[in-house]
PDB file of N, CA and C in Angstrom:
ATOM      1  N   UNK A   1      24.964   5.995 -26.954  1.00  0.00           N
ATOM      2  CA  UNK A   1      23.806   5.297 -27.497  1.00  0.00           C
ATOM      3  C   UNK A   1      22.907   4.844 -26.342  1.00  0.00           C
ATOM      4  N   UNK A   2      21.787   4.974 -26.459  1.00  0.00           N
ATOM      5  CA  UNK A   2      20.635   4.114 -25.588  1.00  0.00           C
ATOM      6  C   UNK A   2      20.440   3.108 -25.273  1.00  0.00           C
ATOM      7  N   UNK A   3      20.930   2.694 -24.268  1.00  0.00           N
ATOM      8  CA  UNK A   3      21.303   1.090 -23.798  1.00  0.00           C
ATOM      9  C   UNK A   3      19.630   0.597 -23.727  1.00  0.00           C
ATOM     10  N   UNK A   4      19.140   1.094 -23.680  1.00  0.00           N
ATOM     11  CA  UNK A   4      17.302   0.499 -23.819  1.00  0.00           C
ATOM     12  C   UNK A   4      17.183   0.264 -25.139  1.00  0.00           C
ATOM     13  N   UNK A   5      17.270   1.237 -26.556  1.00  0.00           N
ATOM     14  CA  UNK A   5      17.532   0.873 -27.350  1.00  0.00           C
ATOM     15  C   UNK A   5      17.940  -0.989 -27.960  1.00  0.00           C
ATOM     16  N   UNK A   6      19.405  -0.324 -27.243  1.00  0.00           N
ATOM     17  CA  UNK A   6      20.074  -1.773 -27.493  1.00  0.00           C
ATOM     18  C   UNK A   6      19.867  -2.945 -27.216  1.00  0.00           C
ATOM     19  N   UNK A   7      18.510  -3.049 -25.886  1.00  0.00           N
ATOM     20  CA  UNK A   7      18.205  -3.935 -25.585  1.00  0.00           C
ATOM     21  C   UNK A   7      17.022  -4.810 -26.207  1.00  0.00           C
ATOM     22  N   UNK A   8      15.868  -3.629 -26.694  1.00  0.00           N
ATOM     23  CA  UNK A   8      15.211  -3.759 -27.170  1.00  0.00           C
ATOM     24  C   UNK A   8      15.392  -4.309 -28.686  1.00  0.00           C
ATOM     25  N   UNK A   9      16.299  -3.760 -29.651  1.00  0.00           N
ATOM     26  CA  UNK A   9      17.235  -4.513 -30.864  1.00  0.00           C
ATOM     27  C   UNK A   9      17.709  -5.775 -30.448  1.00  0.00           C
ATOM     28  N   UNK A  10      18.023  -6.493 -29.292  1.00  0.00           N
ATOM     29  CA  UNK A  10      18.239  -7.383 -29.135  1.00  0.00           C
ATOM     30  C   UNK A  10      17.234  -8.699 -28.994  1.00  0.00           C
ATOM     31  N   UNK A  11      16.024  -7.866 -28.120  1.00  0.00           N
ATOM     32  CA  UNK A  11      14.999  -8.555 -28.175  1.00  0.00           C
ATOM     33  C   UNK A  11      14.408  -8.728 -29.675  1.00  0.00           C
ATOM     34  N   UNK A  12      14.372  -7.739 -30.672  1.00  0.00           N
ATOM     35  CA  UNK A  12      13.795  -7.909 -32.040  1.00  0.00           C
ATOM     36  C   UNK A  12      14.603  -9.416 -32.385  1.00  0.00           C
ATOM     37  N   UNK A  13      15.497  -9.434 -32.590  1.00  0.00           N
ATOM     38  CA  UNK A  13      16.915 -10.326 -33.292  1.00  0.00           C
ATOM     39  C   UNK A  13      16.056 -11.949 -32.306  1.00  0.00           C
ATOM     40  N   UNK A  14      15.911 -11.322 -31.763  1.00  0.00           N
ATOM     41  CA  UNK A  14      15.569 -13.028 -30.362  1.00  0.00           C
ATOM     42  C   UNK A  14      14.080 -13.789 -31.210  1.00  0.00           C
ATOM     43  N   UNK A  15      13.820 -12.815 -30.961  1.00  0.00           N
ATOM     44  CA  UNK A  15      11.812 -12.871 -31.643  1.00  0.00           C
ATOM     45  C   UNK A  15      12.321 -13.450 -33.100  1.00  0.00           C
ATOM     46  N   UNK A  16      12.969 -12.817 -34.074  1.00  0.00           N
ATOM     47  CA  UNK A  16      13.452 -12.940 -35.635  1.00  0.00           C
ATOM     48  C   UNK A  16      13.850 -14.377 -35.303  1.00  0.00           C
ATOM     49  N   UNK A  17      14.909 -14.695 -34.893  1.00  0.00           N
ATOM     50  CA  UNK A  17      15.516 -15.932 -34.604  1.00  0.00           C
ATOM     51  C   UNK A  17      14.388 -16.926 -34.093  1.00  0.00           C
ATOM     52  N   UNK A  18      13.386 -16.838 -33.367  1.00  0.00           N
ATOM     53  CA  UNK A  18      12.415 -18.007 -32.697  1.00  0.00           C
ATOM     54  C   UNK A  18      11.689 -17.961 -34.272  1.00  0.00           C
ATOM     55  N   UNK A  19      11.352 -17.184 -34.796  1.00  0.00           N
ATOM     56  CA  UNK A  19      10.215 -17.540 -35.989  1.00  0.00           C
ATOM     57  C   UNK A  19      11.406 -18.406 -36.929  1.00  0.00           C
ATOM     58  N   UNK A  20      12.541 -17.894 -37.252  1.00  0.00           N
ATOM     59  CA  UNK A  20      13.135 -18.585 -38.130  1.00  0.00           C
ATOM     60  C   UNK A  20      13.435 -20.306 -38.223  1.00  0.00           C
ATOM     61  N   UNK A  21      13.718 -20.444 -36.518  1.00  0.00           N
ATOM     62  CA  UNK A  21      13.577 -22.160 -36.245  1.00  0.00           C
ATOM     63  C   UNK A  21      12.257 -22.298 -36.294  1.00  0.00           C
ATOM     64  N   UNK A  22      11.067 -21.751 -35.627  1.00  0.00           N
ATOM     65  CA  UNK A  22       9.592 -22.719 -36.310  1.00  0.00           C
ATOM     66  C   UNK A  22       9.727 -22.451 -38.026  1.00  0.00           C
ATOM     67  N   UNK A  23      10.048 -21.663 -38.915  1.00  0.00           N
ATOM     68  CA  UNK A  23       9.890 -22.275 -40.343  1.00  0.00           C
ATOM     69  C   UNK A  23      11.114 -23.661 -40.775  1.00  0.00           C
ATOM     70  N   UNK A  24      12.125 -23.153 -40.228  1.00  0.00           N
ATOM     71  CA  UNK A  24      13.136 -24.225 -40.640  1.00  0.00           C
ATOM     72  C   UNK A  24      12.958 -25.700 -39.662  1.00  0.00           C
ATOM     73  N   UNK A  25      12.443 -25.988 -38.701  1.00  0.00           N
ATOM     74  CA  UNK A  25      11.707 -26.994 -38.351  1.00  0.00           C
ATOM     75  C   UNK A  25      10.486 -27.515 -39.411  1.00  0.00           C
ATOM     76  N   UNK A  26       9.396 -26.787 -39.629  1.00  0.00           N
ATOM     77  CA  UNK A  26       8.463 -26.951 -41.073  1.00  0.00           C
ATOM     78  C   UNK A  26       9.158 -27.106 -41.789  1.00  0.00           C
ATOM     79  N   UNK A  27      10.218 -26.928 -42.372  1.00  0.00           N
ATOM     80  CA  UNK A  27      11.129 -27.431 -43.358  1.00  0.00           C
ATOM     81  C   UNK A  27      11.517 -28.254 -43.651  1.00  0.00           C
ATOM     82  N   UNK A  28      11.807 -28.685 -42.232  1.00  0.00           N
ATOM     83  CA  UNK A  28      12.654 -30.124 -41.908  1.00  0.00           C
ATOM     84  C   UNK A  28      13.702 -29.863 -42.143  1.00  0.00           C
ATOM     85  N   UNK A  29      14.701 -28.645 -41.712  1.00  0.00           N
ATOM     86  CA  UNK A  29      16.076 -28.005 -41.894  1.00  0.00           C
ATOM     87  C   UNK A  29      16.832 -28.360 -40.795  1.00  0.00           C
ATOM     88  N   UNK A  30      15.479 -28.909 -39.818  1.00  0.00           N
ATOM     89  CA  UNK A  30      16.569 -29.449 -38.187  1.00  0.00           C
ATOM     90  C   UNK A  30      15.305 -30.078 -37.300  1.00  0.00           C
ATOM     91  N   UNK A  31      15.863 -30.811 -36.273  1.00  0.00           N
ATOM     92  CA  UNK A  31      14.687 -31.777 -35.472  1.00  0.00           C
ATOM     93  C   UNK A  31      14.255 -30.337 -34.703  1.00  0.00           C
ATOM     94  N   UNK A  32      13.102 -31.174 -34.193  1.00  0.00           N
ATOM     95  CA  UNK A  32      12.078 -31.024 -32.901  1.00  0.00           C
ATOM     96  C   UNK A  32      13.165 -30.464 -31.979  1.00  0.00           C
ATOM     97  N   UNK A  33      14.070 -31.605 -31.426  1.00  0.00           N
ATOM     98  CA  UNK A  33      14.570 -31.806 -30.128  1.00  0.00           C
ATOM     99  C   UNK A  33      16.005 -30.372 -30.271  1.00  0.00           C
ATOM    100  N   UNK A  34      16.213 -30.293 -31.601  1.00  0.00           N
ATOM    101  CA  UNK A  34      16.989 -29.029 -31.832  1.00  0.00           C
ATOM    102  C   UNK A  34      16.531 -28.291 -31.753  1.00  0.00           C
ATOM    103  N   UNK A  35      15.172 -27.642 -32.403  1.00  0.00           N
ATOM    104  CA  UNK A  35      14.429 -26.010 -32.543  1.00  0.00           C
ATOM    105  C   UNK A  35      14.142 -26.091 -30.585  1.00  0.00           C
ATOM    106  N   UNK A  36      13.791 -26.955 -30.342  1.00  0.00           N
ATOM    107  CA  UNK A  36      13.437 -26.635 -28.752  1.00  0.00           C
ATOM    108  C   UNK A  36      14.536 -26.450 -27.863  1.00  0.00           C
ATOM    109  N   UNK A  37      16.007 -27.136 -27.844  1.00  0.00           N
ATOM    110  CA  UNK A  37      16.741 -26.511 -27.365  1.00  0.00           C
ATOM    111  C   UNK A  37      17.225 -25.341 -27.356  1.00  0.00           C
ATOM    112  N   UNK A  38      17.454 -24.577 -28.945  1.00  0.00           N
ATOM    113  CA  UNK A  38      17.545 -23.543 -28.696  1.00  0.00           C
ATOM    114  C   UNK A  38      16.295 -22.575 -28.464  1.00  0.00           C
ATOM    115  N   UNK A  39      14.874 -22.546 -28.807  1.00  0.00           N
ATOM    116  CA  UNK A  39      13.888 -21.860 -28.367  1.00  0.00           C
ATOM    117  C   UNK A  39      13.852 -22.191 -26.599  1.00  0.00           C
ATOM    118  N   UNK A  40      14.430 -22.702 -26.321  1.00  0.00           N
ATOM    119  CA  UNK A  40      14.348 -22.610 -24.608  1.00  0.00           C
ATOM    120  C   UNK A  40      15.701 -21.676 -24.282  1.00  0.00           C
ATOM    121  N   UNK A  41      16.915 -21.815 -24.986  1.00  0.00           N
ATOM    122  CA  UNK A  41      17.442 -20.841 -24.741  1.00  0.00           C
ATOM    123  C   UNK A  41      17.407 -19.421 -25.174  1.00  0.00           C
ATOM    124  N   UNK A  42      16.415 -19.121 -25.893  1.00  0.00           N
ATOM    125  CA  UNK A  42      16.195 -17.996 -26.058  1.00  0.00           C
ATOM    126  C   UNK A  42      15.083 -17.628 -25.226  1.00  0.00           C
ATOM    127  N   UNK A  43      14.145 -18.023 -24.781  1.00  0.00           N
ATOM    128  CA  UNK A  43      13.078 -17.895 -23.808  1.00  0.00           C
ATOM    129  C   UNK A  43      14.142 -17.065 -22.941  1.00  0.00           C
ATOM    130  N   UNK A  44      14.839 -17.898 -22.025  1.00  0.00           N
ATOM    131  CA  UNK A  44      15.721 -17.198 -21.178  1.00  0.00           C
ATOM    132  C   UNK A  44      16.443 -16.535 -21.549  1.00  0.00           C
ATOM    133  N   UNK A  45      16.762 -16.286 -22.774  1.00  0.00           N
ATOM    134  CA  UNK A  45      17.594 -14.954 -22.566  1.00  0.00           C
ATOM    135  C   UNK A  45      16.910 -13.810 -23.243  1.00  0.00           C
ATOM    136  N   UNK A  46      15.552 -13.844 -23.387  1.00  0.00           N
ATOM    137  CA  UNK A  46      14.179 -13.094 -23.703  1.00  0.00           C
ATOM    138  C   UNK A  46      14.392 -12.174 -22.198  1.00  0.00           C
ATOM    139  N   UNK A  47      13.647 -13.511 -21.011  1.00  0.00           N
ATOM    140  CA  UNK A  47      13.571 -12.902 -19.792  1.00  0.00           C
ATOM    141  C   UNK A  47      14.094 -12.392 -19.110  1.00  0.00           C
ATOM    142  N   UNK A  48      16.147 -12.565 -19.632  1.00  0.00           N
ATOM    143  CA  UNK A  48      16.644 -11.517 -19.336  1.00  0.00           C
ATOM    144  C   UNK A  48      16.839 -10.456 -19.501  1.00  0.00           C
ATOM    145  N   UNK A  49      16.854 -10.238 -20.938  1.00  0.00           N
ATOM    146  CA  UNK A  49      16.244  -8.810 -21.446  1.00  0.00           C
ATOM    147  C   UNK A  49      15.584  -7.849 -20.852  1.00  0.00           C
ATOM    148  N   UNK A  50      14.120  -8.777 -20.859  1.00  0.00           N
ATOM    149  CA  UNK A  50      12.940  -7.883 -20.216  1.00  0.00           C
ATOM    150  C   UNK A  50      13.397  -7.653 -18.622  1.00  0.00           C
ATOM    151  N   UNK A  51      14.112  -8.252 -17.823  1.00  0.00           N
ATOM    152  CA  UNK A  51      14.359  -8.373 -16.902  1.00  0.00           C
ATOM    153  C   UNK A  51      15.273  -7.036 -16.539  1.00  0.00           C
ATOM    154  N   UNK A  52      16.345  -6.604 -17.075  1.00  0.00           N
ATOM    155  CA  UNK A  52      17.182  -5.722 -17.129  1.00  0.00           C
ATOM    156  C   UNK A  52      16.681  -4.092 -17.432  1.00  0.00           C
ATOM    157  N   UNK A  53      15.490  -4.673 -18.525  1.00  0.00           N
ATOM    158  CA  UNK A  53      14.956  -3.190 -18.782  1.00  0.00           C
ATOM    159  C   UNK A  53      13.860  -3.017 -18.008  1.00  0.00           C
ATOM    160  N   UNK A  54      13.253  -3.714 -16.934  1.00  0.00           N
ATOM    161  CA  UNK A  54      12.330  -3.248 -15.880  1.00  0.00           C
ATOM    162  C   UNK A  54      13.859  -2.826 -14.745  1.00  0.00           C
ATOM    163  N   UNK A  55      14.824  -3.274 -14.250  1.00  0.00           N
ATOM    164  CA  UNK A  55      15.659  -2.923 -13.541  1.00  0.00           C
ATOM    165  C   UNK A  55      15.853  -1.503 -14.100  1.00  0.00           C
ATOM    166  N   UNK A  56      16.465  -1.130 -15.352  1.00  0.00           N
ATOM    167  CA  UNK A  56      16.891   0.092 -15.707  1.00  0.00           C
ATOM    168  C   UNK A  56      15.752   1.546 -15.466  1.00  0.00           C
ATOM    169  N   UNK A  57      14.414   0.392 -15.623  1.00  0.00           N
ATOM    170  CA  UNK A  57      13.245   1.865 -15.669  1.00  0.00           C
ATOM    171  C   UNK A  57      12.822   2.020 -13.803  1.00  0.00           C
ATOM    172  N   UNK A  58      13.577   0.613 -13.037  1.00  0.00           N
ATOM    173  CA  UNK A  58      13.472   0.990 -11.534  1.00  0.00           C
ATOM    174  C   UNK A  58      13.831   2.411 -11.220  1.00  0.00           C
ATOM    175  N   UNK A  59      15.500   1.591 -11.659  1.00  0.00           N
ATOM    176  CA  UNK A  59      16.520   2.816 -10.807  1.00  0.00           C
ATOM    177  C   UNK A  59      16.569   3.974 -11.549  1.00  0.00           C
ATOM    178  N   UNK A  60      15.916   4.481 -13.081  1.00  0.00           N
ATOM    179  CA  UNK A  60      15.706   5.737 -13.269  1.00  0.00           C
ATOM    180  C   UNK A  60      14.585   6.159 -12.251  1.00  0.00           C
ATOM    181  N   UNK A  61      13.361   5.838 -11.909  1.00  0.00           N
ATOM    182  CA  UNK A  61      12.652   5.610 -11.538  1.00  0.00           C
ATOM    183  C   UNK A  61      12.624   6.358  -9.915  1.00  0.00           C
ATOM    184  N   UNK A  62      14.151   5.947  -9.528  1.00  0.00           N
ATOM    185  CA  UNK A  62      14.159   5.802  -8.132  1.00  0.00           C
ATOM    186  C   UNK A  62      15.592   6.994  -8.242  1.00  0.00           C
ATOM    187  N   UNK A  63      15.920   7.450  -9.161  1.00  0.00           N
ATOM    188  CA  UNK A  63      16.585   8.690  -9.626  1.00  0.00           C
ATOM    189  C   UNK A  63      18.130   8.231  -9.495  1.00  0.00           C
ATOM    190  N   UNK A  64      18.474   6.890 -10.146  1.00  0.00           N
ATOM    191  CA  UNK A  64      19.803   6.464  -9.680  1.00  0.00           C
ATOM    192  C   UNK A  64      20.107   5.849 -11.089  1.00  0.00           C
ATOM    193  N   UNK A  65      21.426   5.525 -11.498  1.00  0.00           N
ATOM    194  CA  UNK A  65      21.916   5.337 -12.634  1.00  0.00           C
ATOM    195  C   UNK A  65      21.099   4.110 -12.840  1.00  0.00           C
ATOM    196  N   UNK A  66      20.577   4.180 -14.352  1.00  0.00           N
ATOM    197  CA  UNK A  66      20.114   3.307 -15.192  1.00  0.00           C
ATOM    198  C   UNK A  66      21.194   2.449 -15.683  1.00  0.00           C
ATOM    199  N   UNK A  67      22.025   2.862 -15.787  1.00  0.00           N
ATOM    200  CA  UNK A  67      23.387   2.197 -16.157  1.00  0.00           C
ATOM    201  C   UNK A  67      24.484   1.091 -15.243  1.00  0.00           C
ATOM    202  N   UNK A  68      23.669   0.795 -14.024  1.00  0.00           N
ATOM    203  CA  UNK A  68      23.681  -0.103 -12.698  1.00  0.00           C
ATOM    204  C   UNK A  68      23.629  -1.033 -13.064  1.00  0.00           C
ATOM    205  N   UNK A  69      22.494  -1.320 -13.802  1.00  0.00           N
ATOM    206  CA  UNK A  69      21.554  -2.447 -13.907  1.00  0.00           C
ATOM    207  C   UNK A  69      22.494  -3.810 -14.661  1.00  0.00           C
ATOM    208  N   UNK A  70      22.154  -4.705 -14.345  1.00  0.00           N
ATOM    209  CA  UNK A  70      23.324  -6.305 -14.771  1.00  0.00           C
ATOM    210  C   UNK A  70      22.013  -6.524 -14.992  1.00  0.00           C
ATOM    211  N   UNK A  71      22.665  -7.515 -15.860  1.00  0.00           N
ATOM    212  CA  UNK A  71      22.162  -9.065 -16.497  1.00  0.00           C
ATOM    213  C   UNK A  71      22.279 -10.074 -15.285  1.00  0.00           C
ATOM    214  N   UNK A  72      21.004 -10.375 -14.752  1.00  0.00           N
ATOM    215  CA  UNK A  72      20.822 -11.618 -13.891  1.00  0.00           C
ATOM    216  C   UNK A  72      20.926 -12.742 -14.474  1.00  0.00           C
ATOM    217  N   UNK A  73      21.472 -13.563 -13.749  1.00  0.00           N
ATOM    218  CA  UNK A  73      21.697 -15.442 -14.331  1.00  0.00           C
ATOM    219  C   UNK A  73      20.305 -15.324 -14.357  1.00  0.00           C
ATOM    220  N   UNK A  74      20.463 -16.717 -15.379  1.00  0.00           N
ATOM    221  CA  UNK A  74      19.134 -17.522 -15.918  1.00  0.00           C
ATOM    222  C   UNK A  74      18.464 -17.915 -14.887  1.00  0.00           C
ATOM    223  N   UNK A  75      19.025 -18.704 -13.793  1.00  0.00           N
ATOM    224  CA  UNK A  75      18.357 -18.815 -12.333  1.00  0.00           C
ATOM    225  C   UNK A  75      18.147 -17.887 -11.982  1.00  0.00           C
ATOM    226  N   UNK A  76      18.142 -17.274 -11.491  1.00  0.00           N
ATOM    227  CA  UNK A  76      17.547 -15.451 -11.368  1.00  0.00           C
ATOM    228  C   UNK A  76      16.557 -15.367 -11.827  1.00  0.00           C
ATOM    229  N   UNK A  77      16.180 -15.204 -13.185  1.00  0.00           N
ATOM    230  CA  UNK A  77      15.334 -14.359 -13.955  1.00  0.00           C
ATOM    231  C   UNK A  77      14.229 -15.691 -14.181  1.00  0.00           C
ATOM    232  N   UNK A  78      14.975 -16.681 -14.075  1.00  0.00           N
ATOM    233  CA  UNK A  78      13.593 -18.066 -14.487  1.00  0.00           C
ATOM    234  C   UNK A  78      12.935 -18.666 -13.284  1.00  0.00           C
ATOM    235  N   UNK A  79      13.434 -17.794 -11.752  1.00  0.00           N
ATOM    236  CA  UNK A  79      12.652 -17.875 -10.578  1.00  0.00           C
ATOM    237  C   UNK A  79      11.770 -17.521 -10.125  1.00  0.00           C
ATOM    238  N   UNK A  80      11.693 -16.169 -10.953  1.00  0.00           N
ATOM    239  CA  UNK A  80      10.733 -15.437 -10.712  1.00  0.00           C
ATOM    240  C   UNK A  80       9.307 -16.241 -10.983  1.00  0.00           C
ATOM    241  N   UNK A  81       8.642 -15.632  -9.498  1.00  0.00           N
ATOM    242  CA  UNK A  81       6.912 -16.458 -10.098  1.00  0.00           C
ATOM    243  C   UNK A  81       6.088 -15.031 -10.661  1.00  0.00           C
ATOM    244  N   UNK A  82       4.952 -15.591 -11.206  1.00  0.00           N
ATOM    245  CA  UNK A  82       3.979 -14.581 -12.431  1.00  0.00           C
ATOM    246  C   UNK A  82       3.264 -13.818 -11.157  1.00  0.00           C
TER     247      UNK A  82
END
């Protein structure tokens, strides 16, 4: 199977999940201080995502296994400047 694929399905599920806490926050199904803890942990593990699949399109890129590529810690990936 296509590990880009898989990553990208993962990112869908991340995105699905952030809209679902802003309605169930409008709901009043859970606080503020809850939908934001976990929407911050999904932020980061968004950027790891995206993070892994710019690594994977490097090292195809650079003609070396795509299949190299790790998941960087959250420090890692939330160091990066824009």
């Amino acid at each position: 199977m296509d590990k880009n694929l898989d990553i990208t399905g993962r990112v869908g599920s991340l995105i699905g999940e952030e809209k679902a806490l802003r309605e169930r926050l409008a709901a009043g199904e859970l606080t503020a201080s809850e939908e934001q803890a976990r929407i911050q942990a999904i932020e980061v593990e968004l950027d790891q995502c995206w993070d892994l699949l710019r690594q994977r399109a490097a090292l195809k890129g650079a003609r070396q296994n795509p299949n190299s590529a790790r998941v960087r810690s959250a420090d890692v990936v939330e160091g990066y400047e824009s």
